[in-house]
N, C-alpha and C. Protein backbone atom coordinates (compact mmCIF):
# COMPACT_ATOMS: atom_id res chain seq x y z
N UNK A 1 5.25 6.24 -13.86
CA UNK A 1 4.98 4.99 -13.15
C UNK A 1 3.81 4.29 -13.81
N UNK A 2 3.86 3.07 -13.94
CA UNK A 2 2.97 2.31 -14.72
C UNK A 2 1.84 1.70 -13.99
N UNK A 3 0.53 2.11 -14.72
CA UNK A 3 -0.66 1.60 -13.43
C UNK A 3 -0.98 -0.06 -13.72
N UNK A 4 -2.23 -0.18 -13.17
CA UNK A 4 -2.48 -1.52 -13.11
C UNK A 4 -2.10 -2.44 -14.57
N UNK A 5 -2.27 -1.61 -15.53
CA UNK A 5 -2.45 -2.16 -16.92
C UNK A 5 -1.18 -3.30 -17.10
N UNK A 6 -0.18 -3.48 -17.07
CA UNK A 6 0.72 -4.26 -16.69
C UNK A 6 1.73 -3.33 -15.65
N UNK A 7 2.36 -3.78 -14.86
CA UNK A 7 3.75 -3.25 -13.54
C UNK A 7 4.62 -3.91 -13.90
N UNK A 8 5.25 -3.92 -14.19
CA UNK A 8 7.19 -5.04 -14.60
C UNK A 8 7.32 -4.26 -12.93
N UNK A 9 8.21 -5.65 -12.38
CA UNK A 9 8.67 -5.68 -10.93
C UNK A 9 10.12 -5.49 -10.99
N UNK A 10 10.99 -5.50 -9.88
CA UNK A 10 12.35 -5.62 -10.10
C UNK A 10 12.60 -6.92 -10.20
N UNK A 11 13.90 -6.98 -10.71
CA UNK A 11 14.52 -8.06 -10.62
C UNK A 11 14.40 -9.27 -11.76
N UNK A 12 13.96 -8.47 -12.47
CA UNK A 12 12.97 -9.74 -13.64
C UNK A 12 12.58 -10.13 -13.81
N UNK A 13 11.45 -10.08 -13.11
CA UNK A 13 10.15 -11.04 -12.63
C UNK A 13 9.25 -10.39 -13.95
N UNK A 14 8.55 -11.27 -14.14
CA UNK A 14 7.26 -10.79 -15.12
C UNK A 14 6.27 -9.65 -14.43
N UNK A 15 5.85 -9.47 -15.49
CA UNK A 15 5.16 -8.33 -15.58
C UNK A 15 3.48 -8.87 -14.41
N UNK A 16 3.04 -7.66 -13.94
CA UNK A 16 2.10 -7.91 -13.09
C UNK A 16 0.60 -7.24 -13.46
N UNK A 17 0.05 -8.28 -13.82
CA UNK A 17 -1.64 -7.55 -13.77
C UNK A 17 -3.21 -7.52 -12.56
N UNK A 18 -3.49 -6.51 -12.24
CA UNK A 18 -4.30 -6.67 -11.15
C UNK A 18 -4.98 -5.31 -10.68
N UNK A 19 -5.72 -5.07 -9.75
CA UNK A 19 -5.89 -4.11 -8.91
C UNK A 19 -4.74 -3.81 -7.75
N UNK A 20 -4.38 -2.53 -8.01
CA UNK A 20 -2.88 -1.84 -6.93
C UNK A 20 -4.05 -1.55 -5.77
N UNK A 21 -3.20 -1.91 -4.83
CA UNK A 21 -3.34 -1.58 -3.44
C UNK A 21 -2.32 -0.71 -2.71
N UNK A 22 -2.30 0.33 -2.02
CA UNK A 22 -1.29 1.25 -1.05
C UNK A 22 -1.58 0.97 0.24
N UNK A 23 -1.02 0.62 0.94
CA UNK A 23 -1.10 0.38 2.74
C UNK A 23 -0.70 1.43 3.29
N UNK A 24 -1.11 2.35 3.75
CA UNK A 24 -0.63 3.28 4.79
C UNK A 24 0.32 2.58 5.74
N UNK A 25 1.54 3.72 5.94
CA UNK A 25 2.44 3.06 7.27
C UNK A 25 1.76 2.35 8.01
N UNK A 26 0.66 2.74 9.03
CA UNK A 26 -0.39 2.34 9.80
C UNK A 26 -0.59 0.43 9.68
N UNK A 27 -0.84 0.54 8.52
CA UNK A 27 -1.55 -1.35 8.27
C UNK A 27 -0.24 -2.02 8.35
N UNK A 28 1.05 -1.65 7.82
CA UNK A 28 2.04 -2.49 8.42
C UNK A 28 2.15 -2.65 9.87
N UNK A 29 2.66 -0.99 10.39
CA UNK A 29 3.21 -0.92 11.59
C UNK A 29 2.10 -1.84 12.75
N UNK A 30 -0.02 -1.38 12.76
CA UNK A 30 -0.56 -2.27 13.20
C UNK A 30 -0.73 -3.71 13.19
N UNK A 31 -0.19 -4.43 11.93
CA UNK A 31 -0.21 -5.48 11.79
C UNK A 31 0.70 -6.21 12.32
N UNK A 32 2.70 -5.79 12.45
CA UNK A 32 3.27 -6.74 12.87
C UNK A 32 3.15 -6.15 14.74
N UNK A 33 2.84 -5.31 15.06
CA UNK A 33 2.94 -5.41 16.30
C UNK A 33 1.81 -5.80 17.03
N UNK A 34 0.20 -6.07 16.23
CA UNK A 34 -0.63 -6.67 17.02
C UNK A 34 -1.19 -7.68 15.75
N UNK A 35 -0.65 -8.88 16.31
CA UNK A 35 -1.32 -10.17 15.26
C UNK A 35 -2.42 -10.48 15.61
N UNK A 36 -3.33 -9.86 16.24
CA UNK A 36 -4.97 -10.35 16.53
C UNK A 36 -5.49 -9.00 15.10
N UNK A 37 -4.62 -8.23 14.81
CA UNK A 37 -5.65 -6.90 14.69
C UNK A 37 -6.14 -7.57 13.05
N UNK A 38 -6.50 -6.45 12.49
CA UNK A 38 -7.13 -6.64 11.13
C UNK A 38 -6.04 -6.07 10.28
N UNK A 39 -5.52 -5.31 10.84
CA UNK A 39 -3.85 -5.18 9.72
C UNK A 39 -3.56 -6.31 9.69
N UNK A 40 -3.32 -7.15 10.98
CA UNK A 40 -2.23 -8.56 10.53
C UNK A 40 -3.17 -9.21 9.70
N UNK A 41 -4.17 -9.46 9.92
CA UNK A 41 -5.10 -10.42 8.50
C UNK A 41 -5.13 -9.61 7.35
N UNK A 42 -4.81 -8.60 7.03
CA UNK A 42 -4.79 -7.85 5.61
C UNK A 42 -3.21 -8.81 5.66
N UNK A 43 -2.43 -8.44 6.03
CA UNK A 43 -0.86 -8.45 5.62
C UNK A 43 -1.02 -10.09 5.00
N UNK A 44 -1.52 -11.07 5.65
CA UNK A 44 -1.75 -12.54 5.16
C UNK A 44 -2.87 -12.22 4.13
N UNK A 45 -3.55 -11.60 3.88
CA UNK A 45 -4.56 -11.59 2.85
C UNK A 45 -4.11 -11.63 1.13
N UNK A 46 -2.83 -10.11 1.59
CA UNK A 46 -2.33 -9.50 0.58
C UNK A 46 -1.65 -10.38 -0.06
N UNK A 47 -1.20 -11.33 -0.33
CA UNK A 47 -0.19 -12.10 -0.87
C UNK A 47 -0.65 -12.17 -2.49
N UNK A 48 -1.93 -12.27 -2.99
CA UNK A 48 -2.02 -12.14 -3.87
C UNK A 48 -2.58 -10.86 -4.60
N UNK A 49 -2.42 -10.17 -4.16
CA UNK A 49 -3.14 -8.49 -5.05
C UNK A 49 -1.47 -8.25 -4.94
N UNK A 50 -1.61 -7.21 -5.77
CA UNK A 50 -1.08 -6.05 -5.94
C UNK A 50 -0.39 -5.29 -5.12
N UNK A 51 0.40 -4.77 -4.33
CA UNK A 51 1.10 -3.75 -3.64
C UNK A 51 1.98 -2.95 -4.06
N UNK A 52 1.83 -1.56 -3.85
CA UNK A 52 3.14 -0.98 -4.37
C UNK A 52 3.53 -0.19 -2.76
N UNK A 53 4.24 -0.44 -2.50
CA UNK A 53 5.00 0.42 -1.12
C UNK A 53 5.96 1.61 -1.51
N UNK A 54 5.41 2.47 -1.49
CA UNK A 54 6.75 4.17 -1.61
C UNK A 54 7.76 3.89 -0.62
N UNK A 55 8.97 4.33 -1.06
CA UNK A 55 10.06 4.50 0.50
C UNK A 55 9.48 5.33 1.14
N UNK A 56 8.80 6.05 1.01
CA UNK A 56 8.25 6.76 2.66
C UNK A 56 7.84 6.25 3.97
N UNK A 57 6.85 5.05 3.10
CA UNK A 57 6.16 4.21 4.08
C UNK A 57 7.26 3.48 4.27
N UNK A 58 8.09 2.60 3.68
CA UNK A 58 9.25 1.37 3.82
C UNK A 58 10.34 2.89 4.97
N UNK A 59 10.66 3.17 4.83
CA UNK A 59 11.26 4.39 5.69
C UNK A 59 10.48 4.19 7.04
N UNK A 60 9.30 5.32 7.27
CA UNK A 60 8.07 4.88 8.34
C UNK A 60 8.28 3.96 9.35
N UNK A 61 7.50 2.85 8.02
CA UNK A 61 7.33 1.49 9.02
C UNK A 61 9.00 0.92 10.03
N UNK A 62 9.74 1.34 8.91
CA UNK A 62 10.79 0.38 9.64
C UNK A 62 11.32 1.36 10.84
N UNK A 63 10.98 2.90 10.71
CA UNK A 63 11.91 3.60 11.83
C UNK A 63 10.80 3.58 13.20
N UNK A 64 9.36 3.05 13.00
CA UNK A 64 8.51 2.52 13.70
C UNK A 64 8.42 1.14 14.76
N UNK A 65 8.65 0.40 13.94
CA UNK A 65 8.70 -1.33 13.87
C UNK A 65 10.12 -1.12 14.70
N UNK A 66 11.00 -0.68 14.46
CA UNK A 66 12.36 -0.65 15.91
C UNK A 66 12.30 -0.05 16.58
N UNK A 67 10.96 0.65 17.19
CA UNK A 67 11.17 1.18 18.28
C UNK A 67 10.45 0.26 19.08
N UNK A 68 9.31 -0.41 18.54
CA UNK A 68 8.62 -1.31 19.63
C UNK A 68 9.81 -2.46 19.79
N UNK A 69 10.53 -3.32 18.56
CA UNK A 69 11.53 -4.52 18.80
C UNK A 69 11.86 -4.66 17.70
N UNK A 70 12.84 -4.91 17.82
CA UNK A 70 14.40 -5.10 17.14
C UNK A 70 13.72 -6.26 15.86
N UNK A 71 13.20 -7.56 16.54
CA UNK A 71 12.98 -8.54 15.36
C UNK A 71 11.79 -7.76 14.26
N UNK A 72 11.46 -6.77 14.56
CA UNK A 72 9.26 -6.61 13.50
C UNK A 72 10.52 -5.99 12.35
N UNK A 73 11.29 -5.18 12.50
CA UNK A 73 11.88 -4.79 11.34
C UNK A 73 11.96 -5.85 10.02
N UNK A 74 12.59 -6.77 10.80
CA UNK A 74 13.06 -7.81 9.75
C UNK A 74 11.98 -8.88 9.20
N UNK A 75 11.41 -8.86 10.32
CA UNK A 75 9.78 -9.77 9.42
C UNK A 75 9.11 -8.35 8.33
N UNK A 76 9.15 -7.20 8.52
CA UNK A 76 8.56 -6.22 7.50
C UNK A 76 9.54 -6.69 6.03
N UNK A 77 10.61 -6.45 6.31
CA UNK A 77 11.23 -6.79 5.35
C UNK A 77 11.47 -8.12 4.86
N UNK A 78 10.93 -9.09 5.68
CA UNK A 78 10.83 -10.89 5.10
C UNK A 78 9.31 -10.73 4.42
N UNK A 79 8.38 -9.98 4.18
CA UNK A 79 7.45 -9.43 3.99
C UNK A 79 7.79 -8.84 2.09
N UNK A 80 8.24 -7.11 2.51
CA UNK A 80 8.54 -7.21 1.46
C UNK A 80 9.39 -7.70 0.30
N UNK A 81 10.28 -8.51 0.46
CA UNK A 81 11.54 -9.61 -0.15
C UNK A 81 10.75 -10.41 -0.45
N UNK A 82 9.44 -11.44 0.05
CA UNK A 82 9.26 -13.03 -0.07
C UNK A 82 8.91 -12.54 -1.63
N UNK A 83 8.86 -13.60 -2.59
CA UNK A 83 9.25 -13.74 -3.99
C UNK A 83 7.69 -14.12 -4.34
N UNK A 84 6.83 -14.70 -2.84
CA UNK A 84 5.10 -15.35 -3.56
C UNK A 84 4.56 -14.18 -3.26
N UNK A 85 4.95 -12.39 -2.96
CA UNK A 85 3.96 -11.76 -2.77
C UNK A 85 3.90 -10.93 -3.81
N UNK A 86 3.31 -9.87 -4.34
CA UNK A 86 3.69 -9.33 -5.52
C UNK A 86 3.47 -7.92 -4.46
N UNK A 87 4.20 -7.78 -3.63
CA UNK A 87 5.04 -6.12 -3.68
C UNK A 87 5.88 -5.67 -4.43
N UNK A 88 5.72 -4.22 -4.88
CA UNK A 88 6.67 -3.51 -5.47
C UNK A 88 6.92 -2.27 -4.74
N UNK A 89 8.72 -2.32 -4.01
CA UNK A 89 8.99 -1.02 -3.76
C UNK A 89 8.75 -0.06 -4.75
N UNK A 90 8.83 1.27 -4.76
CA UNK A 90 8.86 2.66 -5.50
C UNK A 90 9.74 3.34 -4.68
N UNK A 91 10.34 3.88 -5.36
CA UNK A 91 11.26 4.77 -4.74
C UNK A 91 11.01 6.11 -5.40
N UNK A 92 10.18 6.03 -6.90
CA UNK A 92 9.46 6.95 -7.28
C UNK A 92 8.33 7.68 -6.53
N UNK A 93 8.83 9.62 -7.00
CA UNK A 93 7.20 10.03 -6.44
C UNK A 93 6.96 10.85 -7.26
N UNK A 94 5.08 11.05 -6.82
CA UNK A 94 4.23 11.89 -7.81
C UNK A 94 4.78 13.05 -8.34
N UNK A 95 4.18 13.46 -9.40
CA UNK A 95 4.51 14.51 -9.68
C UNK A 95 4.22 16.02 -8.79
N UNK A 96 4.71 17.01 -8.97
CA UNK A 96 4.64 17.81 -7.54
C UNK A 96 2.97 18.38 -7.36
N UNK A 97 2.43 18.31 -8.97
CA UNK A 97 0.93 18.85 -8.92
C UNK A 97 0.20 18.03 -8.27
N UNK A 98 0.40 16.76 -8.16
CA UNK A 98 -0.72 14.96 -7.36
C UNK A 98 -0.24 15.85 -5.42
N UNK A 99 0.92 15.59 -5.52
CA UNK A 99 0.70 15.92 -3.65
C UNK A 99 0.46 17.23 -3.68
N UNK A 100 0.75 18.18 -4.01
CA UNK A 100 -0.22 19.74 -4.04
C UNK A 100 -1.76 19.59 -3.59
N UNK A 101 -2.26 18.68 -5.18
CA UNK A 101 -3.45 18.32 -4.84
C UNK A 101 -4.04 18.29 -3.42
N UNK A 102 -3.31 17.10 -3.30
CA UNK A 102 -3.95 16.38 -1.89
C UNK A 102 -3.02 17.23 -0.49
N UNK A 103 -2.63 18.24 -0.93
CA UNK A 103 -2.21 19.17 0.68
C UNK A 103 -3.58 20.76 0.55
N UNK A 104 -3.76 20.82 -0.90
CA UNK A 104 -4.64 21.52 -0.47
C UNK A 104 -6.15 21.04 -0.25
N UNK A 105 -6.29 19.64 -0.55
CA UNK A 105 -7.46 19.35 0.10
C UNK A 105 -7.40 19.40 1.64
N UNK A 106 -6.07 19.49 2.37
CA UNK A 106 -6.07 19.54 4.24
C UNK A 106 -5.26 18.55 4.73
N UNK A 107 -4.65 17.75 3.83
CA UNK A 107 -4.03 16.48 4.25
C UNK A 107 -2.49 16.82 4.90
N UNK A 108 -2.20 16.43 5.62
CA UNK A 108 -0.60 16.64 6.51
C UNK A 108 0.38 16.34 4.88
N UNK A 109 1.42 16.98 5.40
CA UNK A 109 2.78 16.43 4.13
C UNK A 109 2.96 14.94 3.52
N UNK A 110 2.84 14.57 4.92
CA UNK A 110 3.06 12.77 4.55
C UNK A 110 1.82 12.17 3.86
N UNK A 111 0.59 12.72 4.46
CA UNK A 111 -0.72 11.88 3.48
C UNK A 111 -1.01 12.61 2.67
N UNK A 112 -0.52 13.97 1.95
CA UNK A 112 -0.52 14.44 0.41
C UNK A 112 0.26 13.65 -0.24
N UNK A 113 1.33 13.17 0.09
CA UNK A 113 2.00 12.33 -0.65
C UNK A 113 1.95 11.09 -1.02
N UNK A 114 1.09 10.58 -0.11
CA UNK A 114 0.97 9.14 0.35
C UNK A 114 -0.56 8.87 -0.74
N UNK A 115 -1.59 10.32 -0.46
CA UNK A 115 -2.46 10.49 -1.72
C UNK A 115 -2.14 10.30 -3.02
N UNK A 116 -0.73 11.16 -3.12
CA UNK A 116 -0.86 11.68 -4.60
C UNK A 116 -0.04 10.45 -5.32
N UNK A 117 0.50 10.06 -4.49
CA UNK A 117 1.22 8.39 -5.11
C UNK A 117 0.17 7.52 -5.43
N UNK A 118 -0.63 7.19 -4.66
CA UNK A 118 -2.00 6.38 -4.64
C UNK A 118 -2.68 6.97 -6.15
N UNK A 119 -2.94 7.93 -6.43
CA UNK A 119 -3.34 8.45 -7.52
C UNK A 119 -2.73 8.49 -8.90
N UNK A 120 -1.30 8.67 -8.69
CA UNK A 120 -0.35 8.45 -9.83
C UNK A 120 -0.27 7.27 -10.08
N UNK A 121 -0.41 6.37 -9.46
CA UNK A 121 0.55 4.66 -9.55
C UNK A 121 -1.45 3.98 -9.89
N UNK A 122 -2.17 5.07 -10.12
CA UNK A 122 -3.72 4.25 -10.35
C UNK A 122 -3.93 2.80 -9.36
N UNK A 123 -3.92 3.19 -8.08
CA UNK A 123 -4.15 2.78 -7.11
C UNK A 123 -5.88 1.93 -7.51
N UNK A 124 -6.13 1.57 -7.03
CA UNK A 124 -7.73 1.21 -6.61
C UNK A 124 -8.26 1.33 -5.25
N UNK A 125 -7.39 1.08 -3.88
CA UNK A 125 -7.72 1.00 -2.84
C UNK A 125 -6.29 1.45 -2.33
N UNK A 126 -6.69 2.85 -1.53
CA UNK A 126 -5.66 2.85 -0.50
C UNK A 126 -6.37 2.74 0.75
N UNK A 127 -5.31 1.74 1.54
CA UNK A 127 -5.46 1.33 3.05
C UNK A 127 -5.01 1.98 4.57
N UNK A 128 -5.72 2.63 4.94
CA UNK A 128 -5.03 2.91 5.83
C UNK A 128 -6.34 3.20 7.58
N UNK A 129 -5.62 2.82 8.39
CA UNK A 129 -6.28 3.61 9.68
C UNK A 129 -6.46 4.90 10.13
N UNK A 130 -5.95 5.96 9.42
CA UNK A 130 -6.12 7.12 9.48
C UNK A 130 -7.03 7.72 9.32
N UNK A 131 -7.76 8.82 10.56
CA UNK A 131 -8.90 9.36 10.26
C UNK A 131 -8.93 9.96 9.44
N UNK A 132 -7.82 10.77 9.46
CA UNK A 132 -7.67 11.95 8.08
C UNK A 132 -8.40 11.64 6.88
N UNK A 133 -7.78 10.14 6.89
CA UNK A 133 -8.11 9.76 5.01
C UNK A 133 -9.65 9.25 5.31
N UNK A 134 -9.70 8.44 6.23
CA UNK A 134 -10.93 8.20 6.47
C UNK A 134 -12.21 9.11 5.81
N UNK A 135 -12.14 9.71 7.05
CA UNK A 135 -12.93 11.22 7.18
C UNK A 135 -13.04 12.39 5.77
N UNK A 136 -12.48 12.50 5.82
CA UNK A 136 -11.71 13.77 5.05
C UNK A 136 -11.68 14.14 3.68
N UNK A 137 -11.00 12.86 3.29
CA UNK A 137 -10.34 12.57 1.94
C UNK A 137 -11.61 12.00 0.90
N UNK A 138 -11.80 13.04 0.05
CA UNK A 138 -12.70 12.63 -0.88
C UNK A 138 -12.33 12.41 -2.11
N UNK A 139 -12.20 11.61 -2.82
CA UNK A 139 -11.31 12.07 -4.56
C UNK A 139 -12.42 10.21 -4.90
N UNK A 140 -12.34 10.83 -6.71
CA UNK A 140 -12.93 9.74 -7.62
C UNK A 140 -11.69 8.83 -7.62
N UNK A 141 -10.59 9.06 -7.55
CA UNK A 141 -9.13 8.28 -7.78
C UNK A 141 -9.16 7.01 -7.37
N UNK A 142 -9.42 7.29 -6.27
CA UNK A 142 -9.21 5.80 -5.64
C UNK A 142 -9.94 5.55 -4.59
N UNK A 143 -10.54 4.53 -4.20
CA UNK A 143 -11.15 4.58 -2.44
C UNK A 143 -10.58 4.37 -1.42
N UNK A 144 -10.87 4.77 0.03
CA UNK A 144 -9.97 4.60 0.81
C UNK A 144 -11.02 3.92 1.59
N UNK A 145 -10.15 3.05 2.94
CA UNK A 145 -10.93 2.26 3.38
C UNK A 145 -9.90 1.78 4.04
N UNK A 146 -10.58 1.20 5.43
CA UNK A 146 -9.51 0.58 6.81
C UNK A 146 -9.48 -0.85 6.64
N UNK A 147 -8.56 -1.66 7.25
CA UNK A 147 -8.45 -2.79 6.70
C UNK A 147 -9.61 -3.77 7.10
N UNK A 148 -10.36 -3.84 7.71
CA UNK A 148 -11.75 -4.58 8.19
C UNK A 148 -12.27 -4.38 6.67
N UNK A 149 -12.31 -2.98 6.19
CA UNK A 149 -13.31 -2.80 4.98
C UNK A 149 -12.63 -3.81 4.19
N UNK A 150 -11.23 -3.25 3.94
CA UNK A 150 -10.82 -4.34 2.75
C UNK A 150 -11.19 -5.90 2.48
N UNK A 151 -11.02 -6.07 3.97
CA UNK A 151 -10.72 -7.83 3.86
C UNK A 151 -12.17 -8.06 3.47
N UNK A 152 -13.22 -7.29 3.57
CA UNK A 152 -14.63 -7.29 3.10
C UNK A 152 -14.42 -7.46 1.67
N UNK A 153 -13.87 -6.59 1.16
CA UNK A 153 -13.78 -6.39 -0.17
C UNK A 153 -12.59 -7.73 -0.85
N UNK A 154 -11.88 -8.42 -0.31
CA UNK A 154 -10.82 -9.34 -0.74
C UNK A 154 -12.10 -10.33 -0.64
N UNK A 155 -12.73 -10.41 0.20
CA UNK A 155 -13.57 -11.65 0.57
C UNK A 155 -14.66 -11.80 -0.34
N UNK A 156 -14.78 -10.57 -0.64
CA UNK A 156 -16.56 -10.57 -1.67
C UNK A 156 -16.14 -10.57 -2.59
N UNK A 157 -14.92 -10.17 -3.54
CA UNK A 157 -13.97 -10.45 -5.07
C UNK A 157 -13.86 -9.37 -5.58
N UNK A 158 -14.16 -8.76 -4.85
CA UNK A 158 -14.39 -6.79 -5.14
C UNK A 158 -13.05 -6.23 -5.85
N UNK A 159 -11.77 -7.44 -5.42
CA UNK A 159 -10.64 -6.66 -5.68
C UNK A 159 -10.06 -7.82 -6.68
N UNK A 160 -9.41 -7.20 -7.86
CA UNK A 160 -8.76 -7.97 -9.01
C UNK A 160 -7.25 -8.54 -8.60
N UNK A 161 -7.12 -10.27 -8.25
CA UNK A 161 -5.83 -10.30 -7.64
C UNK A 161 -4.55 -9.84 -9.00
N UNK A 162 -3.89 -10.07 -8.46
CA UNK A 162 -2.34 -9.99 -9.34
C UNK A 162 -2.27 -11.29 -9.96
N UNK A 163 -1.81 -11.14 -11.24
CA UNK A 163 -2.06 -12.28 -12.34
C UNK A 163 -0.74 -11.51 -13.16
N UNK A 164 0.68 -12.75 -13.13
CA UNK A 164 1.81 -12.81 -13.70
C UNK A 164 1.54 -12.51 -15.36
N UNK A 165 2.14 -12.22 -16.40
CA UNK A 165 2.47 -11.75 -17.19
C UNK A 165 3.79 -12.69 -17.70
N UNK A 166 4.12 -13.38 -18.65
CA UNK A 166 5.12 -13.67 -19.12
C UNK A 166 4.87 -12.98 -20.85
N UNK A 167 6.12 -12.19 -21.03
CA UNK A 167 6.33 -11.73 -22.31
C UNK A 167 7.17 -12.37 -23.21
């Protein structure tokens, strides 16, 4: 998987340069079901950085997002589809030594993985509300941080947006 240095997207879109961002299930699922919170202002923030979403989380969020209502599914996915954001699904995962890693630091199945992707894909910031990662999770890889922190960090320039590539 290719880190920040250039990302080619699907579909043929040019190539993408920037700081990668990972959203924990969490910053979606909080964001479309409470639009006051600070997930929903990350989710409008994000339009220009970087995203890469694993099917785990795209899995997650959406078997989440239909249990509160039927419509959040489909705004997640008018979300990841719109063509001005630079998400990239993955359907790729780490190699088995990256989530090892991060299960024997203490992390549940899902946030070793959710780590070790963040780490493989040279993440810069993974996002999430989770104490676990919060708390817990120590690594040089990448920083973690809840979305209040981020939008700190989008706001102060802390984070390198996504800048197209034509080859």
């Amino acid at each position: 998987m290719p880190n920040s240095e250039a990302l080619e997207s699907a579909y043929g879109r040019p190539s993408i340069v920037g700081d990668i961002l990972i959203l924990d299930s969490n910053e979606y699922i909080f964001g479309f079901a409470d639009p006051h919170s600070d997930s929903a202002d990350l989710l409008k923030a994000i339009k220009d950085y970087v995203v890469i979403v694993p099917a785990i989380v795209v899995q997650e969020v959406t078997s989440n997002l239909a249990a509160i209502s039927s419509t959040l599914p489909r705004m997640f996915y008018g979300l990841l589809n719109d063509p001005s954001v630079h998400m990239v699904r993955s359907y790729d995962e780490p190699p088995e030594e990256l989530w090892l890693k991060y299960l024997d630091l203490g992390l549940s199945e899902e946030d070793a993985f959710i780590g070790g992707f963040a780490e493989w894909v040279g993440a810069k910031f993974l996002v999430s509300e989770n104490r676990d990662f919060l708390r817990e999770l120590k690594t040089e890889a990448f920083e973690v941080v809840d979305a209040s922190m981020m939008l700190q960090k989008l706001e102060q320039g802390e984070v390198t947006p996504a800048e197209s590539i034509i080859e």
